[in-house]
PDB file of N, CA and C in Angstrom:
ATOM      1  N   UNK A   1     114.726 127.340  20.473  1.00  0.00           N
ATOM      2  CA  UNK A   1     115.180 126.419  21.486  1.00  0.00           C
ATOM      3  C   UNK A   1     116.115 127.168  22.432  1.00  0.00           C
ATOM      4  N   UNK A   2     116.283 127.228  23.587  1.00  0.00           N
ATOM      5  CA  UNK A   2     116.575 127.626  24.326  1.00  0.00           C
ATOM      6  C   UNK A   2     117.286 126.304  25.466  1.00  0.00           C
ATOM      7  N   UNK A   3     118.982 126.518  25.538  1.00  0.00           N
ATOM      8  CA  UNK A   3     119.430 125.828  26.475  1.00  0.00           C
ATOM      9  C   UNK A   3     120.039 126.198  27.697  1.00  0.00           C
ATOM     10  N   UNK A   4     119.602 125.426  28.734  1.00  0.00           N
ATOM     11  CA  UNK A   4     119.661 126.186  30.274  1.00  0.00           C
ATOM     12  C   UNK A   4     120.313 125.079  31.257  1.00  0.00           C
ATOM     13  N   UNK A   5     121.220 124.704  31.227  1.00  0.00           N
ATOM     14  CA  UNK A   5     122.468 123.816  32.154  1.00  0.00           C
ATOM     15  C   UNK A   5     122.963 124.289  32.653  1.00  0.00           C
ATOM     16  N   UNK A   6     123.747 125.258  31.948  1.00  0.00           N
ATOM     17  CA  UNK A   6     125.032 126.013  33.098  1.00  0.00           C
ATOM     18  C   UNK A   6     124.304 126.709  34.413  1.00  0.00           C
ATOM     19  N   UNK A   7     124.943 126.935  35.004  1.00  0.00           N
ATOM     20  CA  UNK A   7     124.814 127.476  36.210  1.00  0.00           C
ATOM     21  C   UNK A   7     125.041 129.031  36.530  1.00  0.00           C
ATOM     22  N   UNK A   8     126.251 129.633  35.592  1.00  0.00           N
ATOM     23  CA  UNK A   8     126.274 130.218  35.560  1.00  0.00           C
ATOM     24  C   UNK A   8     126.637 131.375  34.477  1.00  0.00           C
ATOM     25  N   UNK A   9     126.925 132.703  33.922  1.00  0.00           N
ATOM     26  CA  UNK A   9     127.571 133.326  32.634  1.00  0.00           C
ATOM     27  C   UNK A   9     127.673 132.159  31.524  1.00  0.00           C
ATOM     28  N   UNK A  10     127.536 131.903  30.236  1.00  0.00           N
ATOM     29  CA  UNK A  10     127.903 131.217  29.647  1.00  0.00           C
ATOM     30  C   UNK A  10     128.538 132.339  28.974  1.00  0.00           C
ATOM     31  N   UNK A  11     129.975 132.618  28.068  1.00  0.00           N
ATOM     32  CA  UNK A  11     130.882 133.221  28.197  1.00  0.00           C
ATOM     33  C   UNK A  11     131.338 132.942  26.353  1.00  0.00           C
ATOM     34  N   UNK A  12     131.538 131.457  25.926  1.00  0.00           N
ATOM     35  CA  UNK A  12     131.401 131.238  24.685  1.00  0.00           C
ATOM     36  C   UNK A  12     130.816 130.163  23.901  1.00  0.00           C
ATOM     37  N   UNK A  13     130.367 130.688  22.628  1.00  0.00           N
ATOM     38  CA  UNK A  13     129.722 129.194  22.104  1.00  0.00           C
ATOM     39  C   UNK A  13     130.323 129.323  20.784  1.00  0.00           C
ATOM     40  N   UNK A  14     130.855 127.874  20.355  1.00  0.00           N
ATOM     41  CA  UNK A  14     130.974 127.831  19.124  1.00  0.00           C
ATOM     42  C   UNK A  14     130.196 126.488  18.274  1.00  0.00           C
ATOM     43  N   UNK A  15     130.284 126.478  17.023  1.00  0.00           N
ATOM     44  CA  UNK A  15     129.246 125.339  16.054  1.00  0.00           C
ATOM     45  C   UNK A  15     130.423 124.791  15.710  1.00  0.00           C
ATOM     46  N   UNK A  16     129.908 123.219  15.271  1.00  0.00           N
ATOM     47  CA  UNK A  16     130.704 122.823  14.651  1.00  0.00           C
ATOM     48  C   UNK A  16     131.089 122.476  13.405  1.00  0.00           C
ATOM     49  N   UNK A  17     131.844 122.849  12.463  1.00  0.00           N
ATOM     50  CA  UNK A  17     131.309 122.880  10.987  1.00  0.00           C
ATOM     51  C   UNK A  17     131.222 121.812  10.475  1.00  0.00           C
ATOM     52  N   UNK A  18     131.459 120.773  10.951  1.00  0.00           N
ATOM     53  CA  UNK A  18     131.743 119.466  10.641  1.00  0.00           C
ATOM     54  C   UNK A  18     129.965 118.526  10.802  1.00  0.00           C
ATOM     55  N   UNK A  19     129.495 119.197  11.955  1.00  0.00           N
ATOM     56  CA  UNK A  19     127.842 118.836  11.920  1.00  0.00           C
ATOM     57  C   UNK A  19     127.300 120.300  12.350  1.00  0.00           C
ATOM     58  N   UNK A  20     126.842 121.091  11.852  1.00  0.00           N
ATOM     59  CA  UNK A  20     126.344 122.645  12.388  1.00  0.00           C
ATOM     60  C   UNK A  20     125.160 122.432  13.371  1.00  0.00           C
ATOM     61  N   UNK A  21     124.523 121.422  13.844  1.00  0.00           N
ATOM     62  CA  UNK A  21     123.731 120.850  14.776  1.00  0.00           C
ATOM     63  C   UNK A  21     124.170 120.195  15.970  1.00  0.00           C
ATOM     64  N   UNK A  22     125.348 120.263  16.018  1.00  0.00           N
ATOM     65  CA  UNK A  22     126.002 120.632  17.294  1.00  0.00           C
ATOM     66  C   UNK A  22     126.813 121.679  17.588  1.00  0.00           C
ATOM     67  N   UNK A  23     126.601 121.913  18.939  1.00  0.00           N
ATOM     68  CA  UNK A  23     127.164 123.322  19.604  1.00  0.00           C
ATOM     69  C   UNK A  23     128.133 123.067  20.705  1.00  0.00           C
ATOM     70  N   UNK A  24     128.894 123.851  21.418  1.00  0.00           N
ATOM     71  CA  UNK A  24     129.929 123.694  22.699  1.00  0.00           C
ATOM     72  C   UNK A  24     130.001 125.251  22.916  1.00  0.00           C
ATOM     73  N   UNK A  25     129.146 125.048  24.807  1.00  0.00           N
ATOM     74  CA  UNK A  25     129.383 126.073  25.189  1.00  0.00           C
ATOM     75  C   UNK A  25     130.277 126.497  26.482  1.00  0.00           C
ATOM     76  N   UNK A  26     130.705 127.068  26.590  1.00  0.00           N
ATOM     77  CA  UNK A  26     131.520 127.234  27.926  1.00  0.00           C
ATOM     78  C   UNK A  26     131.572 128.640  29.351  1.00  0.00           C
ATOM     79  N   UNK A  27     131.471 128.307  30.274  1.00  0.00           N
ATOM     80  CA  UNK A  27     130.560 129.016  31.582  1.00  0.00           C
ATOM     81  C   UNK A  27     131.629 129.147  32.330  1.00  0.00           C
ATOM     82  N   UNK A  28     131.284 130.506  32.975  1.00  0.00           N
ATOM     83  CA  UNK A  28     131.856 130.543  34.186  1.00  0.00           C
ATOM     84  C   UNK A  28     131.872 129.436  35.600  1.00  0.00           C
ATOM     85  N   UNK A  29     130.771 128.662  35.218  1.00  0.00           N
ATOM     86  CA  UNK A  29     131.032 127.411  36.174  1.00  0.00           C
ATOM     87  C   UNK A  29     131.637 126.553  35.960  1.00  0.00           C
ATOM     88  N   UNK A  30     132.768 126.608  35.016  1.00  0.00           N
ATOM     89  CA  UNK A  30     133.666 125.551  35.083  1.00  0.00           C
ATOM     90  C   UNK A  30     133.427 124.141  34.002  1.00  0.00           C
ATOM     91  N   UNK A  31     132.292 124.595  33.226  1.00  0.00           N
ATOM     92  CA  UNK A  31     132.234 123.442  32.618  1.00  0.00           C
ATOM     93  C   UNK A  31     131.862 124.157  31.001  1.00  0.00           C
ATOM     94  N   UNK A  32     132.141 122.820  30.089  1.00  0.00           N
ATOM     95  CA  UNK A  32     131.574 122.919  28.971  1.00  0.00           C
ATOM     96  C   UNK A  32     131.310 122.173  28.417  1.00  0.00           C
ATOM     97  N   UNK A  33     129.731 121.975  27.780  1.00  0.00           N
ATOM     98  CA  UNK A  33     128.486 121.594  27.405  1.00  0.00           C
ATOM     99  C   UNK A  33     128.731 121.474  25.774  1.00  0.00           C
ATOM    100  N   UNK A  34     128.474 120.115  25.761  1.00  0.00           N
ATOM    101  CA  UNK A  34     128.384 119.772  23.892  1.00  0.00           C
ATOM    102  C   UNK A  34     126.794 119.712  24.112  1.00  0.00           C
ATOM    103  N   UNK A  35     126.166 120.133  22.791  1.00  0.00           N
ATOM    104  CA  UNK A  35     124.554 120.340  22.920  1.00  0.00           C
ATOM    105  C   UNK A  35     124.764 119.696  21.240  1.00  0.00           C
ATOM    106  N   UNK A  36     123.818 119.127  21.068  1.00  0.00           N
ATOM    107  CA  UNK A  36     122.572 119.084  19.774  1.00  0.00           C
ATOM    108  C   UNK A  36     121.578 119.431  19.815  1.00  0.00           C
ATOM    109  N   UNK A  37     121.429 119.958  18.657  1.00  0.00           N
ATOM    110  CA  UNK A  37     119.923 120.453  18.417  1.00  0.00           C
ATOM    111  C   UNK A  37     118.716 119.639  18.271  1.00  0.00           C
ATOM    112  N   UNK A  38     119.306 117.982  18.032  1.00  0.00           N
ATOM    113  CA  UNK A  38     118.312 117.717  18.075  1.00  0.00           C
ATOM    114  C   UNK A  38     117.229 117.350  19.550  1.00  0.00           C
ATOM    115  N   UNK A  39     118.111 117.763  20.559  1.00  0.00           N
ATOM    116  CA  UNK A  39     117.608 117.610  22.325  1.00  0.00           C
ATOM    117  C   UNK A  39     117.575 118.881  22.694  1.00  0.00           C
ATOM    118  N   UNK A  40     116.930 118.785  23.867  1.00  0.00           N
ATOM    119  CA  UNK A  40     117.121 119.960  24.834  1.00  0.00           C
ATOM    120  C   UNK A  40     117.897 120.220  25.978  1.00  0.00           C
ATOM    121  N   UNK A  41     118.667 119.027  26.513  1.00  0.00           N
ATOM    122  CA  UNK A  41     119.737 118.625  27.674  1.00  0.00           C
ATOM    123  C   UNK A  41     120.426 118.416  26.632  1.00  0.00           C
ATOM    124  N   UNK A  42     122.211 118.679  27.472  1.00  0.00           N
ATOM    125  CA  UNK A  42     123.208 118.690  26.928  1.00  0.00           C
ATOM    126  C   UNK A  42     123.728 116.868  26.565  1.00  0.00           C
ATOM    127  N   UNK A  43     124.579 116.453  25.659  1.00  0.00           N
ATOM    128  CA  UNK A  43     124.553 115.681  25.601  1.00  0.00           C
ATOM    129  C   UNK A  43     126.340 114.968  26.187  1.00  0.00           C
ATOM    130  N   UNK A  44     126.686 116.010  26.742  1.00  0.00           N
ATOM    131  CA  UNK A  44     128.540 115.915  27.310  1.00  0.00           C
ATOM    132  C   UNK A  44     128.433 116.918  28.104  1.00  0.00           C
ATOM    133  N   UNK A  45     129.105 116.976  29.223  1.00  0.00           N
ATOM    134  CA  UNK A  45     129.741 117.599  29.587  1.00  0.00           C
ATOM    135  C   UNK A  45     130.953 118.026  30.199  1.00  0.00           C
ATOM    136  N   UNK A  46     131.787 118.333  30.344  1.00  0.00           N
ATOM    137  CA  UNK A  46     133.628 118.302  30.755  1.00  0.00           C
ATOM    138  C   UNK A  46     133.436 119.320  31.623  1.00  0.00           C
ATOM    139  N   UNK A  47     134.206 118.698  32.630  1.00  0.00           N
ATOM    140  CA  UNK A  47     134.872 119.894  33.966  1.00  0.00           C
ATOM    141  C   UNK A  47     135.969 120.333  33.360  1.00  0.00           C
ATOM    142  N   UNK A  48     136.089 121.465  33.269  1.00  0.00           N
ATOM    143  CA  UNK A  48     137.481 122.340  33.251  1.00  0.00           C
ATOM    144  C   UNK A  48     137.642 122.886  34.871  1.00  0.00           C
ATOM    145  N   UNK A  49     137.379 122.809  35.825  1.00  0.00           N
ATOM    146  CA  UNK A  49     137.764 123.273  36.893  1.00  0.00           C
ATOM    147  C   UNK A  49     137.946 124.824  37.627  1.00  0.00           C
ATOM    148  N   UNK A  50     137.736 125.418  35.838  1.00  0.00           N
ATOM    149  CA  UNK A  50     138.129 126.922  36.217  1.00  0.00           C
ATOM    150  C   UNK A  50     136.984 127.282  34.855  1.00  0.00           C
ATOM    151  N   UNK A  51     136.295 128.945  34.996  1.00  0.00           N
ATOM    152  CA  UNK A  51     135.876 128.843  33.813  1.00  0.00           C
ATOM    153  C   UNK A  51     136.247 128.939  32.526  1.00  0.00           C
ATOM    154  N   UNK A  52     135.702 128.502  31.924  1.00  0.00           N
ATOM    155  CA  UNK A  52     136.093 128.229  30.050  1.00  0.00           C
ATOM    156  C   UNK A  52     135.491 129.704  29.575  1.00  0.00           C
ATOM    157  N   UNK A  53     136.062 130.994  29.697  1.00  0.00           N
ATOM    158  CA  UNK A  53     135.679 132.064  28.938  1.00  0.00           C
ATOM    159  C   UNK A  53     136.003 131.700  27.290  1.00  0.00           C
ATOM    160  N   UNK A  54     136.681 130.912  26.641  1.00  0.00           N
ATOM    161  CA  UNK A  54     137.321 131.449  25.627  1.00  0.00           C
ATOM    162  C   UNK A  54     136.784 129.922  25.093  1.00  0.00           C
ATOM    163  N   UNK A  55     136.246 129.855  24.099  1.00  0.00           N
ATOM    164  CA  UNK A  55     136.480 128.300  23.786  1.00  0.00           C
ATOM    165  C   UNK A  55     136.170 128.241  22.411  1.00  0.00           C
ATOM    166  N   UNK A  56     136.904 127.202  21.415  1.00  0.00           N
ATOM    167  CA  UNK A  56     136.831 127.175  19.841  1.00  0.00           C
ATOM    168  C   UNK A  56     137.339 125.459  19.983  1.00  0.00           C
ATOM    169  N   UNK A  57     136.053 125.073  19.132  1.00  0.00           N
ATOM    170  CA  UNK A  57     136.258 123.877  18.247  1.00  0.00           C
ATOM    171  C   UNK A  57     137.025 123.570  17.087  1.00  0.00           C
ATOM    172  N   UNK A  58     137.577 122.795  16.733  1.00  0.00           N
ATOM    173  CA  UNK A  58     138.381 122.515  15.489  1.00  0.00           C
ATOM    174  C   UNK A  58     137.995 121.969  14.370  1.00  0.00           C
ATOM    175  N   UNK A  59     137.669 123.061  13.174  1.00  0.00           N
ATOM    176  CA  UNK A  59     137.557 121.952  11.652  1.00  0.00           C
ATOM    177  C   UNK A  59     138.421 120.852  11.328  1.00  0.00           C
ATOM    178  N   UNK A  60     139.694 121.360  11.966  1.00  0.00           N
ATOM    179  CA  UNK A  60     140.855 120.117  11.291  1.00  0.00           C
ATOM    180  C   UNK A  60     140.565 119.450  12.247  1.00  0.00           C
ATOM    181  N   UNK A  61     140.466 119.240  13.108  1.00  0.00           N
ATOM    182  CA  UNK A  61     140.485 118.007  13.939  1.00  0.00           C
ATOM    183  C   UNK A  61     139.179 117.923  14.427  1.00  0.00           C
ATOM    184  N   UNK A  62     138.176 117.118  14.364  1.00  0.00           N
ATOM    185  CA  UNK A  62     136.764 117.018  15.255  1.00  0.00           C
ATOM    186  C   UNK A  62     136.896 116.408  16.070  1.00  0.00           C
ATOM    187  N   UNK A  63     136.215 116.980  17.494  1.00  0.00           N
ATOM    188  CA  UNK A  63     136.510 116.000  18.774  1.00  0.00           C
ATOM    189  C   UNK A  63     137.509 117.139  19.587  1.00  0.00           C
ATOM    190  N   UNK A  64     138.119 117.730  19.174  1.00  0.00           N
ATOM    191  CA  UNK A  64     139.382 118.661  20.025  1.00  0.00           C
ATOM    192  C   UNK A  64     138.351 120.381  19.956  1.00  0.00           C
ATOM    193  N   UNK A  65     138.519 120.475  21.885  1.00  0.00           N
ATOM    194  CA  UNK A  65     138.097 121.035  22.242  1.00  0.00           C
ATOM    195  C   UNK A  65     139.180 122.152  22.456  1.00  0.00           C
ATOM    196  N   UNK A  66     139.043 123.698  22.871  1.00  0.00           N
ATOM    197  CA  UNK A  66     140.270 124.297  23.456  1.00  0.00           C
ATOM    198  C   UNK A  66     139.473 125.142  24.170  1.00  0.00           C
ATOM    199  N   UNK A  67     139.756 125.245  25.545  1.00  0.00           N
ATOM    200  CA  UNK A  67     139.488 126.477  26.568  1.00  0.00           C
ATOM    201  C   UNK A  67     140.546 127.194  27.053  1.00  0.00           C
ATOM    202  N   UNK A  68     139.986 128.459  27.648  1.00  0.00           N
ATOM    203  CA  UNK A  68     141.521 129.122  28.168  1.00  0.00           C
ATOM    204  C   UNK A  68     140.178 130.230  29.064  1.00  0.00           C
ATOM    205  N   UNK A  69     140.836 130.355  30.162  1.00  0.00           N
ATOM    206  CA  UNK A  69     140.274 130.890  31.298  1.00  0.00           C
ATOM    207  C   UNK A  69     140.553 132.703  30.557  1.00  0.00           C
TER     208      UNK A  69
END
């Protein structure tokens, strides 16, 4: 499967251990993309405004995202 939204660099992806069939990736275009596997379009997406090079999901907390340019 192959996912193609961003626009541009996608920069990081992490799983989530909490469901490993979802993913969050984050692009130099400013956004980042919650995906499941079980689709092929993203199923969220968040403007960060700037790009999200750096991005990690949380075991302790599900739902909390963190980017950092």
């Amino acid at each position: 499967m192959q996912f193609e939204e961003h626009s541009k660099r996608v920069w990081s992806v992490d799983y989530s251990s909490i469901d490993p069939t979802r993913l969050v990736s984050g692009s130099d275009d400013g956004t980042i993309k919650i995906w499941t596997l079980n689709q092929e379009s993203s199923i969220a997406s968040i403007d960060c405004k700037v790009g999200a090079a750096l991005l990690a999901s949380s075991a302790r907390f599900p739902g909390v995202l963190s980017c950092q340019q």
